[in-house]
C-alpha atoms as a PDB file:
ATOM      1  CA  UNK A   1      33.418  43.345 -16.338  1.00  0.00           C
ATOM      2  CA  UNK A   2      30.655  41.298 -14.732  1.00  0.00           C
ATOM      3  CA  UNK A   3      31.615  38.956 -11.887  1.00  0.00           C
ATOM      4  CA  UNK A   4      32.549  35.666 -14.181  1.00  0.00           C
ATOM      5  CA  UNK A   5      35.167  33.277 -14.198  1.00  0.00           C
ATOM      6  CA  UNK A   6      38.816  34.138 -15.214  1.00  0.00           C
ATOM      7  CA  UNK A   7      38.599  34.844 -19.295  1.00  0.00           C
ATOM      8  CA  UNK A   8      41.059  32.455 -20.985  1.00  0.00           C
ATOM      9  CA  UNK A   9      39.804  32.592 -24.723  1.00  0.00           C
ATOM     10  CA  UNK A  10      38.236  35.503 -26.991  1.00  0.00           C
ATOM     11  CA  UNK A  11      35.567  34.249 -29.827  1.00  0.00           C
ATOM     12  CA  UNK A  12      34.973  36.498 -32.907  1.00  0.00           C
ATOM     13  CA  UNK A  13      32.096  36.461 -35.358  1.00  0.00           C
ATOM     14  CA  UNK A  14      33.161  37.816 -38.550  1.00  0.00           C
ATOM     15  CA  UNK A  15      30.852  39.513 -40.755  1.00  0.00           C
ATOM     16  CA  UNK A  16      29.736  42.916 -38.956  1.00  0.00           C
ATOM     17  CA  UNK A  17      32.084  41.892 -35.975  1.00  0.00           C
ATOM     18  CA  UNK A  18      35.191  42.010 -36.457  1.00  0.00           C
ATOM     19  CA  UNK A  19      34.944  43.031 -40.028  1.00  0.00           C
ATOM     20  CA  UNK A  20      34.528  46.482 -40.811  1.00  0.00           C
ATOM     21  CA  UNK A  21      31.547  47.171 -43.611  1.00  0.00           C
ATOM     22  CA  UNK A  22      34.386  46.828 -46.277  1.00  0.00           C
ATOM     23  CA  UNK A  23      35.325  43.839 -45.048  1.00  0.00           C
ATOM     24  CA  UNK A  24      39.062  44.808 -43.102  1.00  0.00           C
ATOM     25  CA  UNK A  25      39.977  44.419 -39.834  1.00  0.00           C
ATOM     26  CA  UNK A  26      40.551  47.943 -38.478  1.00  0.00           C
ATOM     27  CA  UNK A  27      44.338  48.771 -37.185  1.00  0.00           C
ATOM     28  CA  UNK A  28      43.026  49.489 -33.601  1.00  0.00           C
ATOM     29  CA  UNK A  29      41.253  46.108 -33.694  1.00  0.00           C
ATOM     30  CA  UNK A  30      44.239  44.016 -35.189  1.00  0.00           C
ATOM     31  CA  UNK A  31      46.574  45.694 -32.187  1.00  0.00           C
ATOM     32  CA  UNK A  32      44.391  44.663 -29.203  1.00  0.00           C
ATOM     33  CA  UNK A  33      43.630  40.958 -30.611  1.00  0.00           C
ATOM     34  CA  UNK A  34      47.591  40.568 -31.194  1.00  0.00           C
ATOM     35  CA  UNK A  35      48.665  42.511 -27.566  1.00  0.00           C
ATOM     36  CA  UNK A  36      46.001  39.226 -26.424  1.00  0.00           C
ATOM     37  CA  UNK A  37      47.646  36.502 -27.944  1.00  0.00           C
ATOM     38  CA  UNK A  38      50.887  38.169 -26.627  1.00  0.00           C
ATOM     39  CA  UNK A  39      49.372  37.658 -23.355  1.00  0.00           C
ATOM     40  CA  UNK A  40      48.525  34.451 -23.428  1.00  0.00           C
ATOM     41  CA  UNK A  41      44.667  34.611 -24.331  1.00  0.00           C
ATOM     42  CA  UNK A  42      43.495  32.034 -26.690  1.00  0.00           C
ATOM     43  CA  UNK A  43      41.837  33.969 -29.751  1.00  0.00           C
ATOM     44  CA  UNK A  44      39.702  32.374 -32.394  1.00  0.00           C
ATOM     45  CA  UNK A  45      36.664  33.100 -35.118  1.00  0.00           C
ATOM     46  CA  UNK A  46      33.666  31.591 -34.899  1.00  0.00           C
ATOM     47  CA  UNK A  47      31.970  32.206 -37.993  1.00  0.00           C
ATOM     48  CA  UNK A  48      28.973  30.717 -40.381  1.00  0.00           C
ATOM     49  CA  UNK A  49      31.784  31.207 -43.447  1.00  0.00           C
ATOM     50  CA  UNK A  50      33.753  28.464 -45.153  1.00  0.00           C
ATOM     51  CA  UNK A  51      37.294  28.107 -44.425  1.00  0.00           C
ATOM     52  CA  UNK A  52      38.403  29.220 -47.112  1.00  0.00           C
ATOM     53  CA  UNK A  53      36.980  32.659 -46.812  1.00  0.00           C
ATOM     54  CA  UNK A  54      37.827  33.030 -42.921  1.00  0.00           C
ATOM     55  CA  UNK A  55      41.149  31.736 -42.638  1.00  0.00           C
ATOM     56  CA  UNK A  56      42.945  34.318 -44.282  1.00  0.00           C
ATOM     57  CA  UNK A  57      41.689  36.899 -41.388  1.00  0.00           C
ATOM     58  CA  UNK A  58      43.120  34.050 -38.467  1.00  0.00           C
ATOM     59  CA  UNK A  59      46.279  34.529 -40.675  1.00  0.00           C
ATOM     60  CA  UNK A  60      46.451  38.264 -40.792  1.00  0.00           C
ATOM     61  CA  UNK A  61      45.752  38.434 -36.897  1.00  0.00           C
ATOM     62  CA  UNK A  62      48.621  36.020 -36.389  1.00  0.00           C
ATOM     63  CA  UNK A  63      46.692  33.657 -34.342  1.00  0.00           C
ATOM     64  CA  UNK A  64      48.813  30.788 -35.181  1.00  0.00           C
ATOM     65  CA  UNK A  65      47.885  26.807 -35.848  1.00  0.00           C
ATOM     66  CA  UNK A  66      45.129  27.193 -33.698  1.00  0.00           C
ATOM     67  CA  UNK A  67      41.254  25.603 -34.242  1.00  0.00           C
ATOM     68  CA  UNK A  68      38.576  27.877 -36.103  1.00  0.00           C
ATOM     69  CA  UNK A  69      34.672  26.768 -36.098  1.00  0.00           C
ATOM     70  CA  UNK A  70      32.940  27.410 -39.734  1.00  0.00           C
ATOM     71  CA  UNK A  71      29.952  27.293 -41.097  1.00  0.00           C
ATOM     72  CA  UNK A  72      27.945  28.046 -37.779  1.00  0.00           C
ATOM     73  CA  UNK A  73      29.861  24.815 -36.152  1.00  0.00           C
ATOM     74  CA  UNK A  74      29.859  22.378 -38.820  1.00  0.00           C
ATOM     75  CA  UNK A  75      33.701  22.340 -39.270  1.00  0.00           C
ATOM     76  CA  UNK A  76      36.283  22.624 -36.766  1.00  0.00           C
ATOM     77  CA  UNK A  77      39.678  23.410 -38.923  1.00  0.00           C
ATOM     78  CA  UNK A  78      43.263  24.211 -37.952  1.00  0.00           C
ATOM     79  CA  UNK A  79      45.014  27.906 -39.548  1.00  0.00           C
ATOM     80  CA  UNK A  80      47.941  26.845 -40.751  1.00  0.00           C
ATOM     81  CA  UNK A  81      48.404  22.790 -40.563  1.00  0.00           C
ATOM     82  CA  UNK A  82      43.948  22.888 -42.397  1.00  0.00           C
ATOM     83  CA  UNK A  83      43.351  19.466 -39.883  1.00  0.00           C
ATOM     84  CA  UNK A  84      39.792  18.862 -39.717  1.00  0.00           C
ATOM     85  CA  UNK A  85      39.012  17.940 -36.339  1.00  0.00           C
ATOM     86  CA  UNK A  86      35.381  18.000 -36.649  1.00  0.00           C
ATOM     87  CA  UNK A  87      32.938  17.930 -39.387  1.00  0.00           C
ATOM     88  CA  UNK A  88      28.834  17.385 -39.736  1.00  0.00           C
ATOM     89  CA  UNK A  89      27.147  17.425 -43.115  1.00  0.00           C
ATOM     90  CA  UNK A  90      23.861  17.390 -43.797  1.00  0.00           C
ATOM     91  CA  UNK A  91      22.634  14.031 -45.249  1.00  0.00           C
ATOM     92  CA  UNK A  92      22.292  13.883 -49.495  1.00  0.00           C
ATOM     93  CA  UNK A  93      19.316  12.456 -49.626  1.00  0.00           C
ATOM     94  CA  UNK A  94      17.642  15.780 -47.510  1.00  0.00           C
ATOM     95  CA  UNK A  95      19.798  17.918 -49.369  1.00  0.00           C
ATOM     96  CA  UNK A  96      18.516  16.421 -52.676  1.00  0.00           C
ATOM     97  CA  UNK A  97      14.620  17.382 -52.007  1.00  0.00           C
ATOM     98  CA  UNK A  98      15.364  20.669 -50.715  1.00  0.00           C
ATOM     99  CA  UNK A  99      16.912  21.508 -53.673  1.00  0.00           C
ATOM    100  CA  UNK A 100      14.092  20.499 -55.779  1.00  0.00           C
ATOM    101  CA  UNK A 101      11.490  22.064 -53.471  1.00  0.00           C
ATOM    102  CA  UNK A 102      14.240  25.227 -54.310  1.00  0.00           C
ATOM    103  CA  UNK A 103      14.090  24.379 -58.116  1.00  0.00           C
ATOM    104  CA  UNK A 104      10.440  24.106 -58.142  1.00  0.00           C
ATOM    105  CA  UNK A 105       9.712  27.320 -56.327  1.00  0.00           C
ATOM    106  CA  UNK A 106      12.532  29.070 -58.139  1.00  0.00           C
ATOM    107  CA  UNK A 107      14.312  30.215 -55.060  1.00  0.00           C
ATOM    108  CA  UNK A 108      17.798  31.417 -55.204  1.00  0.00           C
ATOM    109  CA  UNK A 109      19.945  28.845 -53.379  1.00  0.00           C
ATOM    110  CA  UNK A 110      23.562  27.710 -53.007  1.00  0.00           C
ATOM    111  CA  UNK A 111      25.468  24.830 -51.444  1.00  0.00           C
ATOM    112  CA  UNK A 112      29.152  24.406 -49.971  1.00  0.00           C
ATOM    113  CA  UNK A 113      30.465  20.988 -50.675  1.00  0.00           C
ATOM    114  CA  UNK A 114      34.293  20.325 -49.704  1.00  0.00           C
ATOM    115  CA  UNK A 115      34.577  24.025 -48.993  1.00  0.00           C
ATOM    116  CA  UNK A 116      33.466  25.343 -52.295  1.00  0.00           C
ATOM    117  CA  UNK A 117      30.657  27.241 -53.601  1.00  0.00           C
ATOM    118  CA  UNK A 118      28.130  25.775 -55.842  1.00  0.00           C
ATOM    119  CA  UNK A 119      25.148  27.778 -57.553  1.00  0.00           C
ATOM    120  CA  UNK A 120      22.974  27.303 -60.522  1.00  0.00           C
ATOM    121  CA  UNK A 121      23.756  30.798 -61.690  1.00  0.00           C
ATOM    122  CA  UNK A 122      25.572  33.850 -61.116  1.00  0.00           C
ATOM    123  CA  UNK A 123      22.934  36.120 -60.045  1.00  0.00           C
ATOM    124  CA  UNK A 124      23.047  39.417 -58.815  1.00  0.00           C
ATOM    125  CA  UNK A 125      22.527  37.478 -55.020  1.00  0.00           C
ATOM    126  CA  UNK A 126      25.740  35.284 -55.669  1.00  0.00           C
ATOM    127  CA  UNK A 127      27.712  38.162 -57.478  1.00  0.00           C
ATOM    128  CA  UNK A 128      27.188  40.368 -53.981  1.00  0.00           C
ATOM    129  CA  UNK A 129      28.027  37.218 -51.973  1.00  0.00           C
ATOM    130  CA  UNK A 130      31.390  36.913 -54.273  1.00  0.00           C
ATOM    131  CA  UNK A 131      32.152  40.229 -53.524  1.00  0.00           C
ATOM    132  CA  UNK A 132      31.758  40.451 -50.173  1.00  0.00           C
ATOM    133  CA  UNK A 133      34.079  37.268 -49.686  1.00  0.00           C
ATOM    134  CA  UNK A 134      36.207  37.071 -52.438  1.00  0.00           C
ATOM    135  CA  UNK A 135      34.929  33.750 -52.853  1.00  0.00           C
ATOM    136  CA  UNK A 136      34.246  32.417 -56.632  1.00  0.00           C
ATOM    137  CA  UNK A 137      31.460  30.122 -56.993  1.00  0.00           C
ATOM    138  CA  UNK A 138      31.179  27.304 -59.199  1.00  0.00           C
ATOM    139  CA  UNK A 139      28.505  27.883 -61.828  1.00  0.00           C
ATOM    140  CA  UNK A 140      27.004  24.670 -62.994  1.00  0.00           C
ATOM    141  CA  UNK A 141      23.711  25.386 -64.494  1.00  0.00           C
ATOM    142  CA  UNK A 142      20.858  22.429 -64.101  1.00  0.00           C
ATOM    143  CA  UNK A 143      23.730  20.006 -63.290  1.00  0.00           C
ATOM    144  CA  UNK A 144      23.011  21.950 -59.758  1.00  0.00           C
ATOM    145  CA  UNK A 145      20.153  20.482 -58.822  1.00  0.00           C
ATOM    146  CA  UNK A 146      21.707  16.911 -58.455  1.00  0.00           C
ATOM    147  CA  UNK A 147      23.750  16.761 -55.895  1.00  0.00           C
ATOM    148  CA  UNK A 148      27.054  14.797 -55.849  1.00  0.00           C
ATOM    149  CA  UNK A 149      27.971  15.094 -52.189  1.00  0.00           C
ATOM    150  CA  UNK A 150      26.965  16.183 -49.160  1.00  0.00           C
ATOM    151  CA  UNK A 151      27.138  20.143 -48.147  1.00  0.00           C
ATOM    152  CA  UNK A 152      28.036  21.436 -44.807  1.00  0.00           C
ATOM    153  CA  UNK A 153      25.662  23.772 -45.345  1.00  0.00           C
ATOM    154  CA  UNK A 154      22.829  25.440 -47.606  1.00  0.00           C
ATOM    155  CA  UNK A 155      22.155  29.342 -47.859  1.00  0.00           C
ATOM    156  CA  UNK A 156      19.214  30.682 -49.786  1.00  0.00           C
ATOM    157  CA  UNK A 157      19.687  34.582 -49.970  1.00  0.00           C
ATOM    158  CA  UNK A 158      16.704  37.313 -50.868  1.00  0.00           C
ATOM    159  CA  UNK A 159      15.067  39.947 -49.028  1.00  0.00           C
ATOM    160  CA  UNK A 160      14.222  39.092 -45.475  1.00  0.00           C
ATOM    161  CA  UNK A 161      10.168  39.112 -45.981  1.00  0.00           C
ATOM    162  CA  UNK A 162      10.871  36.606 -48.607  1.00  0.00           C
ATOM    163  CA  UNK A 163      13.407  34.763 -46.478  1.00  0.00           C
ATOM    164  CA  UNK A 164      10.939  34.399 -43.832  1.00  0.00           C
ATOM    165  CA  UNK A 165       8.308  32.761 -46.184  1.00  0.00           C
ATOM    166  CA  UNK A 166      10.695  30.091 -47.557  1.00  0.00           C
ATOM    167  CA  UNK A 167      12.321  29.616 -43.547  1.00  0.00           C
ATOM    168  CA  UNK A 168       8.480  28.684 -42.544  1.00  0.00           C
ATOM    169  CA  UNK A 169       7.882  26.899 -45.488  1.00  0.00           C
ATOM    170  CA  UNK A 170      11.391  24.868 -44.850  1.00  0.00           C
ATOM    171  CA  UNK A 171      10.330  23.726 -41.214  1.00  0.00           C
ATOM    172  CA  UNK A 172       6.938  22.816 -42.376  1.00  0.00           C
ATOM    173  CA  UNK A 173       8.101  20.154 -45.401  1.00  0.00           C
ATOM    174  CA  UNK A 174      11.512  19.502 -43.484  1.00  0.00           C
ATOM    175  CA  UNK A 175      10.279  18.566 -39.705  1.00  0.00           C
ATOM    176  CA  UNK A 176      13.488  18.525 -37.027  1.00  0.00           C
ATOM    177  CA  UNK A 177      15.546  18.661 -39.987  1.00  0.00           C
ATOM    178  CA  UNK A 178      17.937  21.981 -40.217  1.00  0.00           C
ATOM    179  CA  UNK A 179      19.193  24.535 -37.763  1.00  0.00           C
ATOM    180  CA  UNK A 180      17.573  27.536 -39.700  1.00  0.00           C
ATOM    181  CA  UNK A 181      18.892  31.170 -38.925  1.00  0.00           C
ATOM    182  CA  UNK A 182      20.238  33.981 -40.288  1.00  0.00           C
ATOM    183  CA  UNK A 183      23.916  35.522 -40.637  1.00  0.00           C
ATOM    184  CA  UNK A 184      22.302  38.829 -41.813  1.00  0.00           C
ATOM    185  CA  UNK A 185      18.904  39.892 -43.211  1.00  0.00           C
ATOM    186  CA  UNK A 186      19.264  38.456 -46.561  1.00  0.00           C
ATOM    187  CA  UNK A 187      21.420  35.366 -45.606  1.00  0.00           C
ATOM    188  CA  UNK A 188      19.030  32.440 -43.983  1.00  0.00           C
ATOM    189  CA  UNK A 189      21.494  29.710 -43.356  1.00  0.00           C
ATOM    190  CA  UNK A 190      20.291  26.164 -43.327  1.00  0.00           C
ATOM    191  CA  UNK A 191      22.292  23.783 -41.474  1.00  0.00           C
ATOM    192  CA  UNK A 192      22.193  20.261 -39.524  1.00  0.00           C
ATOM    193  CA  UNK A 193      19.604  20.200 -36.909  1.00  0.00           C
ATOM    194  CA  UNK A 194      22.473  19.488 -33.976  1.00  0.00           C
ATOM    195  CA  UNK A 195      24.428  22.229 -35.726  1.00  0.00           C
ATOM    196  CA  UNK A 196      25.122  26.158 -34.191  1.00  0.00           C
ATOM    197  CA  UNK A 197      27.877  28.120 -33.140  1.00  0.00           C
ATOM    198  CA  UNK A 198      26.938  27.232 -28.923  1.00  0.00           C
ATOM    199  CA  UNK A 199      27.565  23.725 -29.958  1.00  0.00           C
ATOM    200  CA  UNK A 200      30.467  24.736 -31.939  1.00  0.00           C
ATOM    201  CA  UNK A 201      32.160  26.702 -29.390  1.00  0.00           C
ATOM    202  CA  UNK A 202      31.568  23.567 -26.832  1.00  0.00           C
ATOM    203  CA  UNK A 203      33.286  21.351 -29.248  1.00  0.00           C
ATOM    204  CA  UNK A 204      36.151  23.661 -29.421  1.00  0.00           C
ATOM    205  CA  UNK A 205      36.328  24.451 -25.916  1.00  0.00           C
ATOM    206  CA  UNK A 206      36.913  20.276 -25.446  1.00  0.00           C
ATOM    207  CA  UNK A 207      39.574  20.208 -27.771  1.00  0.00           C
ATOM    208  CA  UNK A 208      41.640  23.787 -27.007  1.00  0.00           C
ATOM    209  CA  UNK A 209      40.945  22.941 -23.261  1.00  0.00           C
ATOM    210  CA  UNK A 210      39.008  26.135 -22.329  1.00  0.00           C
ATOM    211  CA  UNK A 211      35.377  25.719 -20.983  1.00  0.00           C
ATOM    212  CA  UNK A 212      33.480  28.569 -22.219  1.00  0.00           C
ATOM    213  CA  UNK A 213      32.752  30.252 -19.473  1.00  0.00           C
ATOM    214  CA  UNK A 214      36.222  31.319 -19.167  1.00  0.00           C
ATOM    215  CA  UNK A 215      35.821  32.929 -22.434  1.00  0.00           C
ATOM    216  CA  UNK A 216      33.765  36.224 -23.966  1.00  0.00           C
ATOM    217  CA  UNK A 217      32.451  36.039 -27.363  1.00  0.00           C
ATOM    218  CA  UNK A 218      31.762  38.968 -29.963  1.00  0.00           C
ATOM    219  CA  UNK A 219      28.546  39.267 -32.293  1.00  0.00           C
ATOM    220  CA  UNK A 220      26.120  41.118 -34.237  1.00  0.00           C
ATOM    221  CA  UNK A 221      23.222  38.430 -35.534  1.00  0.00           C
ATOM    222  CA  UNK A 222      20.542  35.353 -34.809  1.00  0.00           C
ATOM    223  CA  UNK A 223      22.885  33.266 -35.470  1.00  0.00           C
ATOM    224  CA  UNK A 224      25.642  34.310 -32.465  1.00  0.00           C
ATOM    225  CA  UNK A 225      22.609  33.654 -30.076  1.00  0.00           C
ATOM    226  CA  UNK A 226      23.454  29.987 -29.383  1.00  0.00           C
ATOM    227  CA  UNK A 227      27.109  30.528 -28.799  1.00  0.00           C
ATOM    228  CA  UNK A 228      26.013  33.674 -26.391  1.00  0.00           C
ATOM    229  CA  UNK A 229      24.315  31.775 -24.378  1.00  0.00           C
ATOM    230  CA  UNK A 230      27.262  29.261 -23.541  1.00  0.00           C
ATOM    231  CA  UNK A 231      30.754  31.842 -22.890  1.00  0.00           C
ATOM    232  CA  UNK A 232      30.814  33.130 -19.455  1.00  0.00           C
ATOM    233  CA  UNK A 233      30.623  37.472 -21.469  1.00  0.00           C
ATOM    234  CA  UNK A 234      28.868  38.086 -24.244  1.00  0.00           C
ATOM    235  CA  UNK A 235      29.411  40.890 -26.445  1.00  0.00           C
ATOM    236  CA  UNK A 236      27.436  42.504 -28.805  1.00  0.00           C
ATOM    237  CA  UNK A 237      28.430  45.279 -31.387  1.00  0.00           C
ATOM    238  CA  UNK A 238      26.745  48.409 -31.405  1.00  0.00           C
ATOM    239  CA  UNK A 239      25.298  47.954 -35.113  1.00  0.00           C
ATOM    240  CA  UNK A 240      23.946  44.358 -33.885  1.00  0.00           C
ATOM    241  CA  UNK A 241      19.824  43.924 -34.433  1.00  0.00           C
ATOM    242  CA  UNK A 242      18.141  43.950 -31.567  1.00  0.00           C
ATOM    243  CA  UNK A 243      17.864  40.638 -30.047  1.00  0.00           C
ATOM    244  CA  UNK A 244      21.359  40.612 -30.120  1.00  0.00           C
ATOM    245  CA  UNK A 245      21.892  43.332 -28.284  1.00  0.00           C
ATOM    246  CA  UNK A 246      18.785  42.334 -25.619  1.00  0.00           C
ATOM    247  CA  UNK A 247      20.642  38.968 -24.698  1.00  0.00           C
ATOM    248  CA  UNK A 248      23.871  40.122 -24.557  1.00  0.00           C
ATOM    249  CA  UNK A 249      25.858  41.093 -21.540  1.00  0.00           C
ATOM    250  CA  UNK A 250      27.695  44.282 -22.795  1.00  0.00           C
ATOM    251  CA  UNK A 251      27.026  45.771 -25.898  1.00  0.00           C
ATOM    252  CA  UNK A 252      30.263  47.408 -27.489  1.00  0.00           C
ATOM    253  CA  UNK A 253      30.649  49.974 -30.299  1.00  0.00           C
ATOM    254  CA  UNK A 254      30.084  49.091 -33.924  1.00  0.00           C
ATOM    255  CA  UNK A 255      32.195  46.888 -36.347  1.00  0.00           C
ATOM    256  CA  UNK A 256      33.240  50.210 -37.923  1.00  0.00           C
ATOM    257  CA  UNK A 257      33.997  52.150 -34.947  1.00  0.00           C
ATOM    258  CA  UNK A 258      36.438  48.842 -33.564  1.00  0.00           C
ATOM    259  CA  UNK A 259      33.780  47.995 -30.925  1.00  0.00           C
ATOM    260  CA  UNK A 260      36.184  44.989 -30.194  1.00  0.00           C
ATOM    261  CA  UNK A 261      38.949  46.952 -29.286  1.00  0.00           C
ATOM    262  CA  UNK A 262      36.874  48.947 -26.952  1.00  0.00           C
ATOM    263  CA  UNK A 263      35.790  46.629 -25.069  1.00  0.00           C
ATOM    264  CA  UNK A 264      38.894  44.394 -24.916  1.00  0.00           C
ATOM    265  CA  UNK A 265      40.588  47.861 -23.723  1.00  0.00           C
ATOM    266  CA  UNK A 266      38.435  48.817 -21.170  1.00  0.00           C
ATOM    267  CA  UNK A 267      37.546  45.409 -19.983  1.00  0.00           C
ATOM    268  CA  UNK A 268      40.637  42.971 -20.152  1.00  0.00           C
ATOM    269  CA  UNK A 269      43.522  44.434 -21.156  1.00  0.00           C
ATOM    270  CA  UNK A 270      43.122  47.986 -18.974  1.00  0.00           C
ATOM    271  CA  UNK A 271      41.571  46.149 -16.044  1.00  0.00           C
ATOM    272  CA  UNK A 272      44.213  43.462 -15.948  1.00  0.00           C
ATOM    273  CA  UNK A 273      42.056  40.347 -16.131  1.00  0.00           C
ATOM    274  CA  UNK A 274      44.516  37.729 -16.806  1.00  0.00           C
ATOM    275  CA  UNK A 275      44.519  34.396 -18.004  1.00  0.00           C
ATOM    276  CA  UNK A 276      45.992  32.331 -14.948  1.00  0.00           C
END
């Protein structure tokens, strides 16, 4: 491993990170991230999901009551005891005319408001999005379009030439409004300005005690970027796109292939970096 600090704490991107395609967590994978919490490393996700579709993978890694950063860094929750420690929404008013410029334009668009899913309709965009989390959303028809509270965050899916349109289009009516980036092609994630997983990971590292330079961080898209650029290693998985895997410092095998197992093999456990 590159000359660095001593690595205290391991941060994991979900979807095409530690999640194989069919959204598991491969055997190999699960071993080495459980032999590191054995060892005293400090494991957590940092993912753009809602809690209530990423906490059941903190479970099933055993990672105990520990801190978990959602939505990109909006929410800072605990696994097992849910205490918020840290939560940014993006103000109802703003959230109110973007969903009209939305309505208007007839984009497909979705909210998350006190961790739950809210769409005008089940299309075939929020059936796919359903499926790949196991998340149900809340179908409410032109009651959508009025907000009732504020979301952590907004997600418009479609194909990424289209996303692109509507993410220019976005900046130009909403000036230093939203963080704007994407979790995969088709997912263009619109959150608080101050909002991204580097700021997230900060916030953690404050209240868990670990600056991030003593920890390495896996990921595969734009939106691991900002949380790259704070850990001391970054980490990027084989199937990442391409400016991932330019501005990382290691690039790892693929989600499928337990990329995070190799590396935590040949670079931490094997070598034995410890976490004095």
């Amino acid at each position: 491993m590159k000359e660095a600090n001593i690595i205290k704490g391991i941060a994991l991107d979900l979807d095409g990170t530690l999640l194989h395609t069919d959204g598991t967590i491969g055997i190999r994978t699960m071993q080495a991230l459980r032999q590191l919490v054995k060892s005293g490393y400090f494991v957590t996700l940092v993912t753009g999901r809602m809690y209530a579709t990423a906490v059941p993978y903190g479970r099933q890694l055993q990672l105990g009551d520990i801190p978990i950063v959602l939505y990109n860094g909006g929410l800072i929750k605990t696994i097992e005891t849910e205490k918020k420690l840290f939560e940014q929404t993006i103000d109802k008013s703003v959230a109110q005319a973007l969903l009209q410029v939305a309505k208007e334009k007839q984009w497909q668009i979705q909210t998350y408001i006190q961790d739950t899913l809210h769409v005008a309709e089940r299309c075939a965009w929020v059936q796919s999005y359903e499926k790949i989390t196991k998340c149900k959303a809340i179908v409410e028809g032109k009651a959508f379009y009025q907000i009732q509270a504020e979301p952590t965050k907004m997600v418009c899916r479609g194909e990424h030439t289209i996303l692109e349109a509507r993410r220019k289009m976005i900046e130009a009516l909403f000036p230093q409004t939203f963080t704007l980036v994407y979790s995969a092609p088709t997912f263009l994630e619109i959150i608080p300005k101050t909002i991204n997983k580097g700021n997230g990971i900060c916030r953690l590292s404050e209240i868990v005690g670990i600056k991030p330079e003593n920890m390495v961080a896996f990921g595969d898209s734009p939106n691991d970027l900002d949380m790259f650029k704070m850990v001391g290693v970054s980490v990027a998985m084989g199937n990442a796109v391409a400016c991932v895997k330019e501005e990382a410092d290691y690039v790892t095998g693929t989600n499928d292939d337990d990329g995070i197992a190799q590396f935590i093999e040949d670079y931490i456990l094997d070598k034995g970096d410890k976490n004095g």
